[in-house]
Protein backbone atom coordinates (compact mmCIF):
# COMPACT_ATOMS: atom_id res chain seq x y z
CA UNK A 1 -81.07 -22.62 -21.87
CA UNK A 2 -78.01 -19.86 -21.41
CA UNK A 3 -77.67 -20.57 -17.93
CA UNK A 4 -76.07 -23.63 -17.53
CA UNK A 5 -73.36 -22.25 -20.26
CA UNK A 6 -72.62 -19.33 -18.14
CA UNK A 7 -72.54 -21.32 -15.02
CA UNK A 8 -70.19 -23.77 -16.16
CA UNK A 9 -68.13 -20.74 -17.48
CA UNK A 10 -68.07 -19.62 -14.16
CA UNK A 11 -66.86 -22.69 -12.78
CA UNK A 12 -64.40 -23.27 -14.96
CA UNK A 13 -63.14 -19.32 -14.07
CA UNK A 14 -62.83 -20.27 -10.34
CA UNK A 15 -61.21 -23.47 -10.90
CA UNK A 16 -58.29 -21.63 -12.84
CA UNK A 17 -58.04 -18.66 -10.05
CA UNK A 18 -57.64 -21.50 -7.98
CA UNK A 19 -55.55 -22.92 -9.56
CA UNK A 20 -53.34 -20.11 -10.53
CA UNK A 21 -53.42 -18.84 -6.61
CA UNK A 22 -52.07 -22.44 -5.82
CA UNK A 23 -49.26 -22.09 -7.99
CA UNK A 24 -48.11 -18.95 -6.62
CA UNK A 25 -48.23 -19.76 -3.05
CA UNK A 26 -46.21 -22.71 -3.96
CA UNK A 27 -43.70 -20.49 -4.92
CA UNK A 28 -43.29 -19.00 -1.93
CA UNK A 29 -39.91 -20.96 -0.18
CA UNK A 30 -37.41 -20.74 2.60
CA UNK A 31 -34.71 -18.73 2.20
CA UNK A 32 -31.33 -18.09 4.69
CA UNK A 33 -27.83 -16.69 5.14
CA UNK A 34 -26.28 -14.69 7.02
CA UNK A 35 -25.51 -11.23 7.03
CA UNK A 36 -21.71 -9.93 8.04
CA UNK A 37 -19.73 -6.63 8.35
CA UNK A 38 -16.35 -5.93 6.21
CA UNK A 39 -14.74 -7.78 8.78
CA UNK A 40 -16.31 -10.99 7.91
CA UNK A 41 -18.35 -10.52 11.69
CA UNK A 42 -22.02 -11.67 11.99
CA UNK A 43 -24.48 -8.42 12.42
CA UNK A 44 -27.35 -9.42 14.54
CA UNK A 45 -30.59 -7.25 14.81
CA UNK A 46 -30.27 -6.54 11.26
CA UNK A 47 -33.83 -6.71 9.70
CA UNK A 48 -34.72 -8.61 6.39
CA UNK A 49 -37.51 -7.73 4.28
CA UNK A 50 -38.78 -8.54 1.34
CA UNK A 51 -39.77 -5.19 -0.76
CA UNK A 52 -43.17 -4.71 -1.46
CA UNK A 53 -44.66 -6.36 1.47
CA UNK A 54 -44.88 -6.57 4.67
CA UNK A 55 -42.85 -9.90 5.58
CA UNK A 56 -39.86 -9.40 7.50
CA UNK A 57 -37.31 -10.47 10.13
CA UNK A 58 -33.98 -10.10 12.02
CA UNK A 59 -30.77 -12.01 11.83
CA UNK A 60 -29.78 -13.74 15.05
CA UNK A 61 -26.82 -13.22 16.93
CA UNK A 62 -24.53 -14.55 14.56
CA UNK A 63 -25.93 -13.01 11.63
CA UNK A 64 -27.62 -15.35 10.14
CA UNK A 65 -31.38 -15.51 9.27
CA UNK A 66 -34.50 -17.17 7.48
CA UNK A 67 -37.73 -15.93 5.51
CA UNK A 68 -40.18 -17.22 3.35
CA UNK A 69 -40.29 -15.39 -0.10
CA UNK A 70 -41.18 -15.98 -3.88
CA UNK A 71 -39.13 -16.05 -6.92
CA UNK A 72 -37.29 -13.14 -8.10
CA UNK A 73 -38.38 -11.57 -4.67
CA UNK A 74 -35.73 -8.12 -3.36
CA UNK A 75 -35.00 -8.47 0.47
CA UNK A 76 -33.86 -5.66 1.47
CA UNK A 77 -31.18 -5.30 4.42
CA UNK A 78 -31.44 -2.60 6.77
CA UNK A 79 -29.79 -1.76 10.16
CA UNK A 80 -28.38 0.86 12.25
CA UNK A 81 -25.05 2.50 11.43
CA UNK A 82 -25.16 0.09 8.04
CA UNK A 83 -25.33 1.36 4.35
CA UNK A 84 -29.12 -0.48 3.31
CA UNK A 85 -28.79 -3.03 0.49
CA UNK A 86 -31.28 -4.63 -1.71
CA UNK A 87 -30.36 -8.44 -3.13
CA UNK A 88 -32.45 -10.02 -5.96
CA UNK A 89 -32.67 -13.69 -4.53
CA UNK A 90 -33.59 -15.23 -8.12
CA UNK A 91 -34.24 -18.68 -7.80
CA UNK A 92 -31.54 -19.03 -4.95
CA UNK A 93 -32.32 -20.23 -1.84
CA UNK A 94 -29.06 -19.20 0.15
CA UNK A 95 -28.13 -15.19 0.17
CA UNK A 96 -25.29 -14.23 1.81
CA UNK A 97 -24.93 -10.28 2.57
CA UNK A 98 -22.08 -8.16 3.47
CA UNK A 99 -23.00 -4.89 4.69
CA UNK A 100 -20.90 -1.31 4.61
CA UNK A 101 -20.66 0.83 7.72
CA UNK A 102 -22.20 4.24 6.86
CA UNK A 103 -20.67 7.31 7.34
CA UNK A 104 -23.59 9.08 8.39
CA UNK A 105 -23.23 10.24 11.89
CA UNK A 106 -26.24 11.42 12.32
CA UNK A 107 -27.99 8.27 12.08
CA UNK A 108 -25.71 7.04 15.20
CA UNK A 109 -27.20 6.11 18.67
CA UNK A 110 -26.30 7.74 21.77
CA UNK A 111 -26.91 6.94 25.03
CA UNK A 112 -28.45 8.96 27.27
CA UNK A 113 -29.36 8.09 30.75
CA UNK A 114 -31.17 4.92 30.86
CA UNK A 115 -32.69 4.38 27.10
CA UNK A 116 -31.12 6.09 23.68
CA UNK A 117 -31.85 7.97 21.01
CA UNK A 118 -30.44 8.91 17.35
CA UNK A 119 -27.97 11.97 17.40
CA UNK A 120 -30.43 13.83 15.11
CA UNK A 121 -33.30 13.79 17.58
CA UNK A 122 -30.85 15.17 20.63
CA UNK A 123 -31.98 18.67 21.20
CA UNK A 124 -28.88 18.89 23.75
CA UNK A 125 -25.18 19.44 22.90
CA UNK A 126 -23.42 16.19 22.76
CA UNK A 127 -20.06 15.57 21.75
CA UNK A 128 -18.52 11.91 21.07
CA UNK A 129 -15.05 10.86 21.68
CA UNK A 130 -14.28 7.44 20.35
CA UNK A 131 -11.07 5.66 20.97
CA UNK A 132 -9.69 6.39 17.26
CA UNK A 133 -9.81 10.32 18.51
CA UNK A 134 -8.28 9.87 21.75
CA UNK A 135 -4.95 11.50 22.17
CA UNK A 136 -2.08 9.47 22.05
CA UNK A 137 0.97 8.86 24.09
CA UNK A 138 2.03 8.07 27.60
CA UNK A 139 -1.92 8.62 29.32
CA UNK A 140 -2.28 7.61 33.15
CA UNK A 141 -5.86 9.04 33.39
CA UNK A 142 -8.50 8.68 31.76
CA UNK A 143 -9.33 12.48 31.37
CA UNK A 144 -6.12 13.10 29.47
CA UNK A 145 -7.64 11.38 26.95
CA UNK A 146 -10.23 14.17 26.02
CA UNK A 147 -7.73 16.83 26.66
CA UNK A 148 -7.97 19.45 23.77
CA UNK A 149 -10.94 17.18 21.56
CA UNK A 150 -13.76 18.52 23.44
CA UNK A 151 -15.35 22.39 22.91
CA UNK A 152 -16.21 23.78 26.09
CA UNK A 153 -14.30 21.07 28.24
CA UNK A 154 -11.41 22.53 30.39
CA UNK A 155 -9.63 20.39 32.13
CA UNK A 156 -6.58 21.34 34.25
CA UNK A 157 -4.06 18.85 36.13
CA UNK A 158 -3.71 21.68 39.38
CA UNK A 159 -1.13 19.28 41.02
CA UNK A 160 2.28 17.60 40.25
CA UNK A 161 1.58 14.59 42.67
CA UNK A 162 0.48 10.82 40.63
CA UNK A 163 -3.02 10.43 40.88
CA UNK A 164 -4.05 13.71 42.09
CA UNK A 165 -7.46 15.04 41.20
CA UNK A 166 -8.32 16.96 37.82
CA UNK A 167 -10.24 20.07 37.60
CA UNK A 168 -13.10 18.78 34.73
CA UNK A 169 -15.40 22.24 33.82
CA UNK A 170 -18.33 21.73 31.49
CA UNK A 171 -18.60 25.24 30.22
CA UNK A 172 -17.06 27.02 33.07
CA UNK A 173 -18.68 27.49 36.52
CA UNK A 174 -21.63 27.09 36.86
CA UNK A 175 -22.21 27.01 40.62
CA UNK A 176 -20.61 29.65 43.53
CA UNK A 177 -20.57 27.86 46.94
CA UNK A 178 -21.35 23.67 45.17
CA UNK A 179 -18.72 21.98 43.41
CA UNK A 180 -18.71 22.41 39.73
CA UNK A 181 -17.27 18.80 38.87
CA UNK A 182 -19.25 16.95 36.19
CA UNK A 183 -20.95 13.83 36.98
CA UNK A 184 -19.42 10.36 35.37
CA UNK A 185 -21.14 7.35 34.39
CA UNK A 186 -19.19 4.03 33.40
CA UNK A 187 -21.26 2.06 31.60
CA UNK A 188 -24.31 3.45 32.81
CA UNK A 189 -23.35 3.48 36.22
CA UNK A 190 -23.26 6.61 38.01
CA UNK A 191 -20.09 7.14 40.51
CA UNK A 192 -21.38 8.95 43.86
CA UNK A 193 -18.36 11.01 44.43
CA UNK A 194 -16.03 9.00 46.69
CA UNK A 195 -12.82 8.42 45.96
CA UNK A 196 -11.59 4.57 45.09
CA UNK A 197 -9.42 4.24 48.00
CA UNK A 198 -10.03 3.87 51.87
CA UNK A 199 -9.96 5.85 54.43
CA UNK A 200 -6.87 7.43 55.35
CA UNK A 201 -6.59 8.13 59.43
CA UNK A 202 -5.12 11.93 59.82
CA UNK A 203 -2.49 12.62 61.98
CA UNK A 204 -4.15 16.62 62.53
CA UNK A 205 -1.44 18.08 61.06
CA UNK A 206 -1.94 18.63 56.90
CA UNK A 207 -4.41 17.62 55.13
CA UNK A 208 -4.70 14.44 52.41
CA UNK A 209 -4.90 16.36 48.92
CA UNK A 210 -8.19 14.90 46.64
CA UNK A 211 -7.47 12.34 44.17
CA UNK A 212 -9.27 11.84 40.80
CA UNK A 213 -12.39 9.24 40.59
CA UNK A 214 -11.28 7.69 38.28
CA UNK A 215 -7.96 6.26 38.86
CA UNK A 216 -9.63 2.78 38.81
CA UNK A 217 -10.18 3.01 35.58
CA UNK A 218 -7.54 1.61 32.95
CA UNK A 219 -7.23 4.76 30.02
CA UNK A 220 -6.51 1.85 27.46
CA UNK A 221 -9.65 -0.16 28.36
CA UNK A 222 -12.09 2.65 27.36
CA UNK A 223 -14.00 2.57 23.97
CA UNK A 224 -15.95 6.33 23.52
CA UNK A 225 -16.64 8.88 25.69
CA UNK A 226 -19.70 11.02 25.44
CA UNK A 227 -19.69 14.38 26.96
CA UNK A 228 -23.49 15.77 27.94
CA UNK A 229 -23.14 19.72 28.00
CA UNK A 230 -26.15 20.79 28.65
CA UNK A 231 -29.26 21.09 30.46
CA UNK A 232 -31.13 19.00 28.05
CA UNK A 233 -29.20 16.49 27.46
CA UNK A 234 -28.30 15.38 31.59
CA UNK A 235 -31.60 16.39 32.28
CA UNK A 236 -32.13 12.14 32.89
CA UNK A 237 -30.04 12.42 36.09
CA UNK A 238 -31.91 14.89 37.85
CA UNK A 239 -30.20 17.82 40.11
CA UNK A 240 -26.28 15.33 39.39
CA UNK A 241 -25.94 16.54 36.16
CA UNK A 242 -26.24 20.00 36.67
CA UNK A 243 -22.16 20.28 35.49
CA UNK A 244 -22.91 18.09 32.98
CA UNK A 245 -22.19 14.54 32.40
CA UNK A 246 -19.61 12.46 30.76
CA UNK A 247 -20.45 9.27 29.79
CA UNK A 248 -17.52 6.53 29.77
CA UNK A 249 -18.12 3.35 27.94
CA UNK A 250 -15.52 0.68 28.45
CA UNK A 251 -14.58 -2.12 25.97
CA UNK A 252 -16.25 -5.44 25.35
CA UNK A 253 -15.57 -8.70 24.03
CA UNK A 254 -17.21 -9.67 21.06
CA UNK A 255 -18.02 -12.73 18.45
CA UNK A 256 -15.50 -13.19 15.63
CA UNK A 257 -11.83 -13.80 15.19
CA UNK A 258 -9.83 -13.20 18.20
CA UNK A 259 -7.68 -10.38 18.55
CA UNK A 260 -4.96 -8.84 20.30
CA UNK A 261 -4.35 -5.08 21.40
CA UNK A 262 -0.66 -4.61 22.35
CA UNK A 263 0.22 -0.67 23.98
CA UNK A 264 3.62 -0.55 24.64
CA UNK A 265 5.59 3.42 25.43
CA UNK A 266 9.24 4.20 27.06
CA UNK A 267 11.15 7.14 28.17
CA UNK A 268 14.23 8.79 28.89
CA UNK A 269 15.26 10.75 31.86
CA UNK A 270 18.97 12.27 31.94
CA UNK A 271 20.28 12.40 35.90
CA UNK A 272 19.77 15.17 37.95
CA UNK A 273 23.10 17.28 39.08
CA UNK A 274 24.52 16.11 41.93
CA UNK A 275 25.57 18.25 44.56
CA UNK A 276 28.65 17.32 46.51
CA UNK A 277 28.38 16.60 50.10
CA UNK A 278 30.58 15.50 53.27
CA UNK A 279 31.53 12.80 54.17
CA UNK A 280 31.10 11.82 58.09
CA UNK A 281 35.33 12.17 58.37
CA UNK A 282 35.01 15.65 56.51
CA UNK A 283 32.12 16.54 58.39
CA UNK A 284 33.63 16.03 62.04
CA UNK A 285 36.83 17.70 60.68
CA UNK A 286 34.90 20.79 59.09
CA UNK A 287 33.09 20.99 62.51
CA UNK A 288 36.96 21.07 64.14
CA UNK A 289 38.04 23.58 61.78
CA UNK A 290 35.87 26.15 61.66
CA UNK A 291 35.38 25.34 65.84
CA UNK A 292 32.23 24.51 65.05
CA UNK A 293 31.96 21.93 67.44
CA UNK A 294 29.61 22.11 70.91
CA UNK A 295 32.03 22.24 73.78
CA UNK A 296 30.86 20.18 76.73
């Protein structure tokens, strides 16, 4: 006679989980917005999850981004070179996010030969330069630039003459009878050594004095430069990086408002002393003067 009570108590106990189950899936909803720097510029690959669980996802490549969460869910906002922040959605179903760069460097990504890791897993000396540190002034190549902000990095202008070529030493010589110039890679792309100009045709008498690589390069068009010091570090590029490497990443357009870089520089040059010479009258007569002239 008791079962049929605690059957239909039983019943009645899976009904409500049911029930209750149905009710909080139904919670679950869409929600979007889109995720920005301080500049007000979307941040794509940033990745959106909510805390606590396993559901997540990225923002596109304007920033923006959708997920399915409950009520009162935290998505939290993580990415690369970004300060991590956590937003209580409430009942809203649009969440706008700004995030802050961070300041730790050690979180950054360098490139190294063909993939990239963070700077705290390098086991190699590597030294950034970005275009904030550069020096400034009236630069024609782009190895003046790093003149002075690298340690280890000598580099010597051994000739007078525009465009001549730059002694670059990564930590001094390190070969006898080779060359000890490092290796350079713009924008991944390793140069093989030739100069950027043709052929000249030699007359046999002289010789053409070397020129630097990378001449072709505009000093105002480059964003960072990384400088690989070690045998660690260039060991990507085989038996070419033995000098080292330096890395040269160039500058790229990007989404957002449009802006304009204007580098403008002048000088001053006072005239050399002139020195007083003949004319072709005074000439003939100082020649008749001072008998000076060839007699027939």
């Amino acid at each position: 006679m008791r079962i049929k009570p605690i059957m239909s108590l039983a019943c009645l106990l899976v009904i409500l989980f049911s029930f209750l189950s149905s009710e909080s899936f139904a919670q679950n909803r869409t929600v979007g917005g889109r995720v920005t720097d301080q500049n007000g510029t979307g941040v794509p690959g940033v990745t959106v999850t909510v805390r606590g669980t396993t559901n997540s996802t990225q923002t596109a490549a304007d920033g923006s981004y959708r997920i399915s969460a409950p009520d009162n869910a935290v998505l939290v906002f993580t990415s690369v070179g970004y300060t991590s922040q956590e937003v209580n959605i409430g009942t809203k179903s649009t969440v706008d996010v700004s995030l802050a760069s961070s300041a730790n460097t050690m979180n950054e990504v360098v490139v190294i030969g063909y993939g990239s890791v963070r700077r705290r897993d390098v086991t190699g000396a590597v030294t950034t330069v970005t275009a904030k540190d550069f020096n400034k002034g009236v630069v024609v190549n782009p190895d003046q630039l790093l003149q002075g902000k690298v340690a280890g990095l000598q580099i010597v202008n051994s000739s007078g003459q525009p465009g001549s070529a730059t002694i670059v030493k990564i930590r001094g010589n390190n070969s006898i009878r080779s060359g000890n110039t490092p290796l350079y890679v713009i924008d991944g792309i390793p140069l093989d050594g030739r100069y950027p100009r043709p052929g000249l045709i030699t007359s046999g008498v002289g010789s053409t004095p070397d020129i630097n690589p990378l001449n072709f390069i505009n000093p105002y068009e480059i964003a960072s430069i990384d400088v690989l010091k070690d045998a660690s570090s260039a060991a990507i590029y085989g038996s070419r990086g033995a000098n080292g490497v330096i890395l040269i990443t160039t500058k790229k357009g990007f989404a957002g408002t449009p802006r304009i870089d204007v580098g403008a520089s002048y000088g001053i040059s006072n005239p050399m002393r002139k020195i007083k010479t003949l004319s072709a009258d005074e000439y003939r007569s100082a020649l008749n003067t001072y008998s000076a002239a060839k007699s027939d």
